[in-house]
N, C-alpha and C. Protein backbone atom coordinates (compact mmCIF):
# COMPACT_ATOMS: atom_id res chain seq x y z
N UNK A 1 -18.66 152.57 230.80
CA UNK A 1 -19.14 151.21 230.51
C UNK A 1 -20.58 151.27 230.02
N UNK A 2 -21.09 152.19 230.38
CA UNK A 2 -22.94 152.73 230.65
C UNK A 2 -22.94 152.74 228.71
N UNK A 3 -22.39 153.45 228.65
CA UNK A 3 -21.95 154.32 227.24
C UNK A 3 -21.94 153.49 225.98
N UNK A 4 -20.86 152.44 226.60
CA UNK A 4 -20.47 151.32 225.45
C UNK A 4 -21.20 150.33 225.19
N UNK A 5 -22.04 150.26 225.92
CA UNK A 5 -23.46 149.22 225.97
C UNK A 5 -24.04 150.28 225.00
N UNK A 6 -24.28 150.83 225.80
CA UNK A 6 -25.85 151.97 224.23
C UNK A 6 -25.30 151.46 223.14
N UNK A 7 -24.31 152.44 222.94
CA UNK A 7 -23.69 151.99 221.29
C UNK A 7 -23.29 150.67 221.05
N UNK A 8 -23.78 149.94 220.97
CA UNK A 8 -23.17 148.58 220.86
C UNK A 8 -24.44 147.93 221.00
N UNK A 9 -25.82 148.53 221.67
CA UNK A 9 -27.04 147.74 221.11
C UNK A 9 -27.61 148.74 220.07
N UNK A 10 -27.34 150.03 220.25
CA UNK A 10 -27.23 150.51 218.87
C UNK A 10 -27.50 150.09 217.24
N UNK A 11 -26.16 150.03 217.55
CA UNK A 11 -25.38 149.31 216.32
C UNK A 11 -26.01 148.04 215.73
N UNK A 12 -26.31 146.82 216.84
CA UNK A 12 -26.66 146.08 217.18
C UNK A 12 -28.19 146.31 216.00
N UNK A 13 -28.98 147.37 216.91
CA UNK A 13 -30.16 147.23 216.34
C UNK A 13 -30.19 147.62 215.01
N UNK A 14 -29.52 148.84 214.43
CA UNK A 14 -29.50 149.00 213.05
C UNK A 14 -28.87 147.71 211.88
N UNK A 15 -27.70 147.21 212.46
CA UNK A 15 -27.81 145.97 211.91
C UNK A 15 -29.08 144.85 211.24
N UNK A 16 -29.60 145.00 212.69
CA UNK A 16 -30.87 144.27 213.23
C UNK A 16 -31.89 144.33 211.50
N UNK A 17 -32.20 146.03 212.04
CA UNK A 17 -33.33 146.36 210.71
C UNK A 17 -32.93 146.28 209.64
N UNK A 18 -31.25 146.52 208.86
CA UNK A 18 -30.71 146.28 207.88
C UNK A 18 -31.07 144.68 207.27
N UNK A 19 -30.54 144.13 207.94
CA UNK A 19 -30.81 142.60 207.60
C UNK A 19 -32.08 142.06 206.87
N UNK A 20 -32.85 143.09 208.22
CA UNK A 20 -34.65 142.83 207.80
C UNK A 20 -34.95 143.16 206.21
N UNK A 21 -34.66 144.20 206.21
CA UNK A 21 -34.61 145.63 205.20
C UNK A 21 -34.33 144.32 203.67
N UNK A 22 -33.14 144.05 204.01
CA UNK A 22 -32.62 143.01 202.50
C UNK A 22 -33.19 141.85 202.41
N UNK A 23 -33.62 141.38 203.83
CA UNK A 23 -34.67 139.96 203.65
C UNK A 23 -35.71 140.10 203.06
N UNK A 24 -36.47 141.05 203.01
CA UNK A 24 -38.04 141.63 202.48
C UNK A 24 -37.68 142.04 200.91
N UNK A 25 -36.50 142.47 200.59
CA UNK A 25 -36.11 143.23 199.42
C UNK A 25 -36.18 141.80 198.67
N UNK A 26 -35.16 140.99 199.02
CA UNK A 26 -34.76 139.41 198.56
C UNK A 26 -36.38 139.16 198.54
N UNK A 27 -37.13 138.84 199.31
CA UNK A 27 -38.87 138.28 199.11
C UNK A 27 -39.37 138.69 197.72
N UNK A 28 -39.58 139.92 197.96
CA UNK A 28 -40.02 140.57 197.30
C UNK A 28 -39.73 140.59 195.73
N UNK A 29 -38.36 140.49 195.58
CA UNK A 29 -37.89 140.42 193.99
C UNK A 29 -37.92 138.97 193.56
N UNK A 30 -38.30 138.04 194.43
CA UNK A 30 -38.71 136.47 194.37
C UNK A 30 -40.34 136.49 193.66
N UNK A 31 -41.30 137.26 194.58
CA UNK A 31 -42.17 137.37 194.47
C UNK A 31 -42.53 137.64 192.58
N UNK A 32 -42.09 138.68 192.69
CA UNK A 32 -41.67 139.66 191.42
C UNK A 32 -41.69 138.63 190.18
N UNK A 33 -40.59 137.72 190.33
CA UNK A 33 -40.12 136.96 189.56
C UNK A 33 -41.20 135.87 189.18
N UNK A 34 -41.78 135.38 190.38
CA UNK A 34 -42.72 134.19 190.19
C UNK A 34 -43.93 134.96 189.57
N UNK A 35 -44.42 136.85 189.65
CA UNK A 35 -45.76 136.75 189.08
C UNK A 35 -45.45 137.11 187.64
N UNK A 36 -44.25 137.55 186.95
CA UNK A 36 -43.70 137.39 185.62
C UNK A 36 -43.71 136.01 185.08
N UNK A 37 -43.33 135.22 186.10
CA UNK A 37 -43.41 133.58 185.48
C UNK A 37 -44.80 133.12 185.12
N UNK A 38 -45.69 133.85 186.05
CA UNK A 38 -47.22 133.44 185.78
C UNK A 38 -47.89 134.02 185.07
N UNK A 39 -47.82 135.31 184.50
CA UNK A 39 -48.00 136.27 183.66
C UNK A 39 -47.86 135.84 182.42
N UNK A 40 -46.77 135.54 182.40
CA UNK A 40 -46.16 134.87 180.55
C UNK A 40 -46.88 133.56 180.40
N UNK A 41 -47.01 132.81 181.80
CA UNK A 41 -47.73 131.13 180.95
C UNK A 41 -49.02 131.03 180.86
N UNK A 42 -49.65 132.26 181.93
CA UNK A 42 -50.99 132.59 181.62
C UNK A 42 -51.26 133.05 179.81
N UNK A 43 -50.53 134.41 179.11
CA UNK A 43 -50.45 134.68 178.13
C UNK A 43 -50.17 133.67 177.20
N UNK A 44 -49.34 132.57 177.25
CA UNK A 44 -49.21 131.36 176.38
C UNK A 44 -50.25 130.65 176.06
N UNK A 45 -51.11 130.49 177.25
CA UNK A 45 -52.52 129.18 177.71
C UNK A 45 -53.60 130.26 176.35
N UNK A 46 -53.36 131.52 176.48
CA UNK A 46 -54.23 132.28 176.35
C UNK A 46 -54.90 131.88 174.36
């Protein structure tokens, strides 16, 4: 029973950081996107 708990918060936790892992990825290529958007209308104004 000892056993099946570990593995199972385990699991649990790698899940855990995975999730994190693609939430920051997702930010990040948001981010990305908005300083290309500002980049180009800056260059337009220019």
């Amino acid at each position: 029973m000892d056993l099946q708990i570990k593995i199972i918060l385990v699991v649990m936790f790698f899940i855990i950081l995975i999730s994190i892992q693609y939430t920051l990825n997702k930010i990040l290529m948001a981010l990305r996107e908005i300083r290309i958007i500002l980049l180009t209308k800056k260059e337009k104004q220019e």
